[in-house]
C-alpha atoms as a PDB file:
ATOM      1  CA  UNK A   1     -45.337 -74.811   7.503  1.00  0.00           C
ATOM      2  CA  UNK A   2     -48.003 -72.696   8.893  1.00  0.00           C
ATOM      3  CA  UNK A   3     -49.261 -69.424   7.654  1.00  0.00           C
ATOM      4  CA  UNK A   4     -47.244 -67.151  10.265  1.00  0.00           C
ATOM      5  CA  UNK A   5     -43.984 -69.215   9.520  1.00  0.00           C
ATOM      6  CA  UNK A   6     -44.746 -68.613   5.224  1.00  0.00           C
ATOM      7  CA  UNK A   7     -45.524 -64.547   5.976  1.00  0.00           C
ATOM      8  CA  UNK A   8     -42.025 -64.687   8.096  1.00  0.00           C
ATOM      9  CA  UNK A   9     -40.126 -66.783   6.068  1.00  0.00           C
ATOM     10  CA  UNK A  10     -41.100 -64.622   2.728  1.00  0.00           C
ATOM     11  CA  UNK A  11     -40.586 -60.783   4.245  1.00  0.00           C
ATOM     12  CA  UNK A  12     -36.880 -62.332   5.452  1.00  0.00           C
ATOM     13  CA  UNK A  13     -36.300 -63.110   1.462  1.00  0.00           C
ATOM     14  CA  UNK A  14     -37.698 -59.703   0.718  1.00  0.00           C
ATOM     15  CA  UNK A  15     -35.236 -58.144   3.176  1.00  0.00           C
ATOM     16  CA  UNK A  16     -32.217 -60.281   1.588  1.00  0.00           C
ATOM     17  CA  UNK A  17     -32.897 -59.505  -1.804  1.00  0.00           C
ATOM     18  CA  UNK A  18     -33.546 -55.769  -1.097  1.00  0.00           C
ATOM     19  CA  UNK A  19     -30.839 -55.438   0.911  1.00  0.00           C
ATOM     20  CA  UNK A  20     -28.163 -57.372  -2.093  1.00  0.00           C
ATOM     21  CA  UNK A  21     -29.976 -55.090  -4.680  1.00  0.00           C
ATOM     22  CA  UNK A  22     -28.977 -51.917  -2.413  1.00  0.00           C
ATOM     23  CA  UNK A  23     -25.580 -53.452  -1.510  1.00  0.00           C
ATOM     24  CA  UNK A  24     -23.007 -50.905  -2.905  1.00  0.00           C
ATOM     25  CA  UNK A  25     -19.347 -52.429  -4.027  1.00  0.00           C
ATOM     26  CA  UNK A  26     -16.218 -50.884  -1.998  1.00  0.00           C
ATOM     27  CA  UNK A  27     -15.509 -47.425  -3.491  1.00  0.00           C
ATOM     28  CA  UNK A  28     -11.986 -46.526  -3.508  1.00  0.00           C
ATOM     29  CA  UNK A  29     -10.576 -43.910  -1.310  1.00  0.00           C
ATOM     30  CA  UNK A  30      -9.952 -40.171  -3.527  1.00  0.00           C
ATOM     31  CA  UNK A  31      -7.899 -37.709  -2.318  1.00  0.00           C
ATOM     32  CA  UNK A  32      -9.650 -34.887  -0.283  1.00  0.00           C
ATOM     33  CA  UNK A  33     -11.059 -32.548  -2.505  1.00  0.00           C
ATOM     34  CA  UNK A  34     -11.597 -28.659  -2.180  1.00  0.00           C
ATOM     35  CA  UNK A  35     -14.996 -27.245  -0.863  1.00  0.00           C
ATOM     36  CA  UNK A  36     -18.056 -27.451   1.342  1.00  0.00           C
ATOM     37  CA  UNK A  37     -19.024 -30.167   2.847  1.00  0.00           C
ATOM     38  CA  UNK A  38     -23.121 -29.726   3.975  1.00  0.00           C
ATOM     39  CA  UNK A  39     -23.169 -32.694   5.649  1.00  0.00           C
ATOM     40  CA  UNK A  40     -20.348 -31.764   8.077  1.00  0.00           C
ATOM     41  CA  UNK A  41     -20.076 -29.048   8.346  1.00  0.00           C
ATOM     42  CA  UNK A  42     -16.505 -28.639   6.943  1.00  0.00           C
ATOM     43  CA  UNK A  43     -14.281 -27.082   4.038  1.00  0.00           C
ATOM     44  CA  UNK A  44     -11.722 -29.091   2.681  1.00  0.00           C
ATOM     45  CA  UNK A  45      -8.567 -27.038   0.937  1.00  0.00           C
ATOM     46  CA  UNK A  46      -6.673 -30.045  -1.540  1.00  0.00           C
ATOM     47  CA  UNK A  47      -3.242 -30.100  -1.982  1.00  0.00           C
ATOM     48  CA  UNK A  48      -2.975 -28.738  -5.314  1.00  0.00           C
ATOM     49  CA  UNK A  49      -4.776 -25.860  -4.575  1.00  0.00           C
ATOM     50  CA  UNK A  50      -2.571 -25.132  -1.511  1.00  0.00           C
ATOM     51  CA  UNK A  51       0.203 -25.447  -3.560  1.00  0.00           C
ATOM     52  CA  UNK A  52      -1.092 -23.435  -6.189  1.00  0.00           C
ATOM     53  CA  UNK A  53      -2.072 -20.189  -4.325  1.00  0.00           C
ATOM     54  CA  UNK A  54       1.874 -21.063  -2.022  1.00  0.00           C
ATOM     55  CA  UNK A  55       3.275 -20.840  -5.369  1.00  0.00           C
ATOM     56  CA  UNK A  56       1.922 -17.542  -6.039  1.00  0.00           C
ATOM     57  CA  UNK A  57       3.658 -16.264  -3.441  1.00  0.00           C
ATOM     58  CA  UNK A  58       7.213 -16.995  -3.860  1.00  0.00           C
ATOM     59  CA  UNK A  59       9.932 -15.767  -4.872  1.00  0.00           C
ATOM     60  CA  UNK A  60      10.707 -13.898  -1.632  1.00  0.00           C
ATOM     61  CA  UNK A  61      12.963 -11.873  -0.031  1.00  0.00           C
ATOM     62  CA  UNK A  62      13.885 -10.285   3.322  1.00  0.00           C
ATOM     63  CA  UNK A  63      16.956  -8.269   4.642  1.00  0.00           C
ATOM     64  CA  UNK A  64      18.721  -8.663   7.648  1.00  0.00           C
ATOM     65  CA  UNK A  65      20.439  -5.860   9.344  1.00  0.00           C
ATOM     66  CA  UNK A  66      21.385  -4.734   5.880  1.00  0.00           C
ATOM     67  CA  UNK A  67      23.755  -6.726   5.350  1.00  0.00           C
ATOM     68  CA  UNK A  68      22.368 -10.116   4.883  1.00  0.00           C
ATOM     69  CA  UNK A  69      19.381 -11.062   1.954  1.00  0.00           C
ATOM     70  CA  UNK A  70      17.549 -14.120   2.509  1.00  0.00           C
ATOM     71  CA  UNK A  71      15.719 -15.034  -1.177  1.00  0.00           C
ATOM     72  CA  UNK A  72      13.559 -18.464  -0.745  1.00  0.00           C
ATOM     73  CA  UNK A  73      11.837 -19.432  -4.056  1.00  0.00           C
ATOM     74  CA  UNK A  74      10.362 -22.841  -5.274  1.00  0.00           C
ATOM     75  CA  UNK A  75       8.432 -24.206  -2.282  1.00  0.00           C
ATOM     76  CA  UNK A  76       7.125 -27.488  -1.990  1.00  0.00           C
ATOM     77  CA  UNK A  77       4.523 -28.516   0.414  1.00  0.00           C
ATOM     78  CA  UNK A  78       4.267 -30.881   2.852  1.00  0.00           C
ATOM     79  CA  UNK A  79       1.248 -32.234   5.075  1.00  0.00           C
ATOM     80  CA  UNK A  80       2.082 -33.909   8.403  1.00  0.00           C
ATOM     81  CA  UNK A  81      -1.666 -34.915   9.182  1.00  0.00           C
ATOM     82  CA  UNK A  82       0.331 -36.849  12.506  1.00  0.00           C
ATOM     83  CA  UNK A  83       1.437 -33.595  13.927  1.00  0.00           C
ATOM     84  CA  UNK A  84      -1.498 -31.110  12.651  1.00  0.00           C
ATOM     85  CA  UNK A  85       1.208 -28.749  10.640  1.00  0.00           C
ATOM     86  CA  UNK A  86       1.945 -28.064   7.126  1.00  0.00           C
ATOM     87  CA  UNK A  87       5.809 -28.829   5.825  1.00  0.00           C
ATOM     88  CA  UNK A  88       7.462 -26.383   3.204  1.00  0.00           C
ATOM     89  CA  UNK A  89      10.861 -27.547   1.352  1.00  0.00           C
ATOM     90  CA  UNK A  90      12.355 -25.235  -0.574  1.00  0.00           C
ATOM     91  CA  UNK A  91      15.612 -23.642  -2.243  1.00  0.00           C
ATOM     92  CA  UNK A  92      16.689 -20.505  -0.410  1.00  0.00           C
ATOM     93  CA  UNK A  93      19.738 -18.260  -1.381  1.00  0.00           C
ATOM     94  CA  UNK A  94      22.070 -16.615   0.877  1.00  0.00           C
ATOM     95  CA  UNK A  95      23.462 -13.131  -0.530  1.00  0.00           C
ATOM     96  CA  UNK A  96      25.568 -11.030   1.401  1.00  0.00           C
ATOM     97  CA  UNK A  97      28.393  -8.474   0.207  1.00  0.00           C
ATOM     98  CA  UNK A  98      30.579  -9.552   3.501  1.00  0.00           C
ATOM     99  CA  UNK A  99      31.044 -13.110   1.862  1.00  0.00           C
ATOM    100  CA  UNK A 100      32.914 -14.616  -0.780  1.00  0.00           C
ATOM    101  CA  UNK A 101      30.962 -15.845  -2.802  1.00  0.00           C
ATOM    102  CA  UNK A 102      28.756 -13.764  -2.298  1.00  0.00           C
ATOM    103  CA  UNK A 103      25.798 -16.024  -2.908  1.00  0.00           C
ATOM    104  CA  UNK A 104      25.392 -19.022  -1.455  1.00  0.00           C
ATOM    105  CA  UNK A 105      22.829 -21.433  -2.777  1.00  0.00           C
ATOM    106  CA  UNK A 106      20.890 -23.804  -0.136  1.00  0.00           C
ATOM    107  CA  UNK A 107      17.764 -25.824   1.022  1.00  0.00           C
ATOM    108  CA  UNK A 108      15.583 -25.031   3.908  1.00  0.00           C
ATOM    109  CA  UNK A 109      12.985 -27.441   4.908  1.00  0.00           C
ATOM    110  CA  UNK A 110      10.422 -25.931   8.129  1.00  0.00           C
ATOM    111  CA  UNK A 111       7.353 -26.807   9.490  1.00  0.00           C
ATOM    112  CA  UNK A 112       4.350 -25.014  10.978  1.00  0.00           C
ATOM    113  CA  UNK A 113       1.236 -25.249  12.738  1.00  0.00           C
ATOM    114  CA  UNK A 114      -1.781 -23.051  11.451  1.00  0.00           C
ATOM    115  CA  UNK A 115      -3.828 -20.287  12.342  1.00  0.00           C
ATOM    116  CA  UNK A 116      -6.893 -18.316  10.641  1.00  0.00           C
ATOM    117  CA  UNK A 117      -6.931 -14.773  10.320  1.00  0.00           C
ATOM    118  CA  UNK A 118     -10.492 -13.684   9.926  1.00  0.00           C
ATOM    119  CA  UNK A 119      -9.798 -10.599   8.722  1.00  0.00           C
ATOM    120  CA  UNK A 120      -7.917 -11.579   5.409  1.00  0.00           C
ATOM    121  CA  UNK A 121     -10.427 -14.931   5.440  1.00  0.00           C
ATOM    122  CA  UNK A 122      -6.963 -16.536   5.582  1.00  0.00           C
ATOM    123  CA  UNK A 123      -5.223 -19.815   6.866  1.00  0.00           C
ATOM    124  CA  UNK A 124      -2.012 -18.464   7.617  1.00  0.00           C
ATOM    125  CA  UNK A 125       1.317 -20.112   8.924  1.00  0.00           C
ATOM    126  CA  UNK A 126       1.962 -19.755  12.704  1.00  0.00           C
ATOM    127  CA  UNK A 127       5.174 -20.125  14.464  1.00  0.00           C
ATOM    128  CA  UNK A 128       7.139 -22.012  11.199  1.00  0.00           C
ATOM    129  CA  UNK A 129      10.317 -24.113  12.603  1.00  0.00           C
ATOM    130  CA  UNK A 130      13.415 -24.505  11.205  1.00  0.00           C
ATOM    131  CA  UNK A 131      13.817 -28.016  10.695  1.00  0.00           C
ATOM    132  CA  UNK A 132      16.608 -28.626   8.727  1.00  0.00           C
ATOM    133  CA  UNK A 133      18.959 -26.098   6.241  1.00  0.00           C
ATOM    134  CA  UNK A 134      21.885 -26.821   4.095  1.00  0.00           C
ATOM    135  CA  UNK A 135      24.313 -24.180   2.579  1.00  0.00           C
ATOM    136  CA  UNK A 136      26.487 -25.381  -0.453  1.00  0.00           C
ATOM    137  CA  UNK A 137      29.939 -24.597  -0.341  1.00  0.00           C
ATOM    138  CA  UNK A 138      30.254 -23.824   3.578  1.00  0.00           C
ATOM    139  CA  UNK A 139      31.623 -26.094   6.323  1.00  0.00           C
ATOM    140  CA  UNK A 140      32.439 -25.701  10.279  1.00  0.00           C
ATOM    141  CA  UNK A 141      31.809 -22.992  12.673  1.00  0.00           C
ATOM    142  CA  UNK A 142      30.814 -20.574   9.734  1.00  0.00           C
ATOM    143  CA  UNK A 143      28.400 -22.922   8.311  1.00  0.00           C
ATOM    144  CA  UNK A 144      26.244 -22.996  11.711  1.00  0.00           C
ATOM    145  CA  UNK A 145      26.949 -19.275  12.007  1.00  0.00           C
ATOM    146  CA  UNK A 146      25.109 -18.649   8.353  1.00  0.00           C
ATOM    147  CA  UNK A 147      22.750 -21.382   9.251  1.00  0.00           C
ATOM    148  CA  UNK A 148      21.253 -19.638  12.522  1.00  0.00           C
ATOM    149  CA  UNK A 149      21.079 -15.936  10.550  1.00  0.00           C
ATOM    150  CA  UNK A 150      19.538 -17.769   7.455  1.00  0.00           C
ATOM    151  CA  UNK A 151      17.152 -19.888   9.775  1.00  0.00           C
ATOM    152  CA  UNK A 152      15.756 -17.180  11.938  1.00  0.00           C
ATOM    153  CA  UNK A 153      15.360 -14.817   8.919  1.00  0.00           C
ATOM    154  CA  UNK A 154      13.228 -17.247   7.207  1.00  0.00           C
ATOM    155  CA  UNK A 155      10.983 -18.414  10.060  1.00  0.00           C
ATOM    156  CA  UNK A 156      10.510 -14.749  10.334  1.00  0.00           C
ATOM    157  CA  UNK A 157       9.794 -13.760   6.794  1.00  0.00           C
ATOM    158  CA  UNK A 158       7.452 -16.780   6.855  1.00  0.00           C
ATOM    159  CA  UNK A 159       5.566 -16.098   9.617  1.00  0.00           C
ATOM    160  CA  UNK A 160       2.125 -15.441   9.451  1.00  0.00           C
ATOM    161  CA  UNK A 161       2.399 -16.615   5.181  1.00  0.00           C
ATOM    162  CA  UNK A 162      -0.965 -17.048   3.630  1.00  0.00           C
ATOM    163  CA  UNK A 163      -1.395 -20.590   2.793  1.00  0.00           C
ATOM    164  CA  UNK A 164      -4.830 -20.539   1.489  1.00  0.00           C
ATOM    165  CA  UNK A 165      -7.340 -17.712   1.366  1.00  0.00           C
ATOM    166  CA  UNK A 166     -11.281 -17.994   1.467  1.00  0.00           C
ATOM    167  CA  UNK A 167     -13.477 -16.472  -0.983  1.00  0.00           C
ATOM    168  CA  UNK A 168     -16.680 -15.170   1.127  1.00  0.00           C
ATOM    169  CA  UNK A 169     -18.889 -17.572  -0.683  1.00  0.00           C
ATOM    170  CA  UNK A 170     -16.736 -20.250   0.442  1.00  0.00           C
ATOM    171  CA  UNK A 171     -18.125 -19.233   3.802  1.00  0.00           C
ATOM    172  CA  UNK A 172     -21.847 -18.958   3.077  1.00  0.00           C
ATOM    173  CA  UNK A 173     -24.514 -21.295   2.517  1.00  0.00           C
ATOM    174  CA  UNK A 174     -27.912 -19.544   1.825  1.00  0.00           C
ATOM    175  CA  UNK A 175     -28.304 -16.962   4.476  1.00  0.00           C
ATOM    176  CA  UNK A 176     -25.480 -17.999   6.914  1.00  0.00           C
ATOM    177  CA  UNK A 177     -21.882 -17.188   7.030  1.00  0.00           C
ATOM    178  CA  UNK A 178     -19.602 -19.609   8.653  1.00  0.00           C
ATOM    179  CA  UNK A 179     -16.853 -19.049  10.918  1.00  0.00           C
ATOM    180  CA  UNK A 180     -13.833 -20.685  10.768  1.00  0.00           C
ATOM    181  CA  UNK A 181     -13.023 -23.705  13.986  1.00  0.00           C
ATOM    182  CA  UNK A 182     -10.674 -26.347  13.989  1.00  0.00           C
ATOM    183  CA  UNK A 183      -7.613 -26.526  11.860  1.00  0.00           C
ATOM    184  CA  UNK A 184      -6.891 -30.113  10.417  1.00  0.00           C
ATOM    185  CA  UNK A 185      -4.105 -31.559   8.550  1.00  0.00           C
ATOM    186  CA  UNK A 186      -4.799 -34.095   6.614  1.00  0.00           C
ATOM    187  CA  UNK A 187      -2.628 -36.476   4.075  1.00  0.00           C
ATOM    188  CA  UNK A 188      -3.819 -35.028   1.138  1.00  0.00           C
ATOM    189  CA  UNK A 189      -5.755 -31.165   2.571  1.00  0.00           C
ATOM    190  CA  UNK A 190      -6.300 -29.161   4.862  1.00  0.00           C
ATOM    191  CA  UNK A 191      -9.712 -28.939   6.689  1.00  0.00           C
ATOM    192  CA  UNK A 192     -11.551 -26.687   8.569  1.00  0.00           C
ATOM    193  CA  UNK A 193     -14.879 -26.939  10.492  1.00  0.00           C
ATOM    194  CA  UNK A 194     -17.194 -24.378   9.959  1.00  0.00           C
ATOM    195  CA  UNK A 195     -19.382 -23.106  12.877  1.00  0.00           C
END
């Protein structure tokens, strides 16, 4: 073997052995967690702190026409990274002095797509759906009757909900402030690019 073939031959066995001694094993997916990412540019919200600042938040309550109270309490989120929107299940109570009873207990599941609000440095819900509600105790034309008012007073007293609100220093690295771009749902977060 000649000299050029040794010098070869040996920096290719260098190369192999640094390259095993820098090989890394597989690290195991984690859930996304909450903050800034420098790198990207982006700010990841996690699931538990959505649901902890969405818990904050409930009970609720709204009127209709004064004679029908919509009360939704105990929601549970959902993330629909396939369709970009959040998903909130939760228990919602009927009350109206025209009915007998005049409670009626129920479930409401709705989704939504997202919006930010830069003045409240909030992601906020925009346009929430109906998806599916159930009334307990209620069957036939009066069922989808109360089903419509309960729907549409929900989706209304849910629109524009804070889901997660930034503190400023969330925003700002050094001397720049971020502003808020794309929404993304993911399986386990939200993110949000920051321009």
């Amino acid at each position: 073997m000649n000299a050029n073939a040794r010098a070869l031959d040996g920096r290719r066995r260098a190369v192999r052995a640094l390259a095993a001694g820098l090989a890394l094993p597989a690290l195991p997916l984690r859930p996304a967690q909450a903050g800034f990412n420098f790198f990207t540019s982006e700010y990841t919200a996690s699931r538990a702190d959505l649901e902890r600042e969405l818990g904050k938040q409930f009970p609720q309550q709204r009127g209709y026409g004064g004679l029908v109270t919509v009360i939704l309490r105990e929601p549970q989120l959902g993330l629909d990274a396939a369709a970009n929107r959040v998903q909130l299940a939760m228990a919602l109570t009927l009350a109206s002095p025209l009915m007998q009873p005049a409670e009626m207990p129920g479930r409401l599941t709705l989704s939504s797509a997202l919006r930010y609000d830069p003045a409240t440095l909030s992601l906020r819900l925009e346009q929430p759906r109906a998806e599916q509600l159930q009334l307990a105790g209620v069957t036939g034309a009066d069922a989808d009757r109360l089903q419509r008012v309960a729907a549409a007073v929900a989706q209304e007293a849910l629109q524009g909900q804070a889901l997660h609100t930034f503190r400023r220093e969330d925003l700002t690295v050094g001397r720049k402030t971020y502003e808020i771009g794309a929404i993304t749902v993911l399986a386990d977060g939200v993110k949000v690019q920051l321009l």
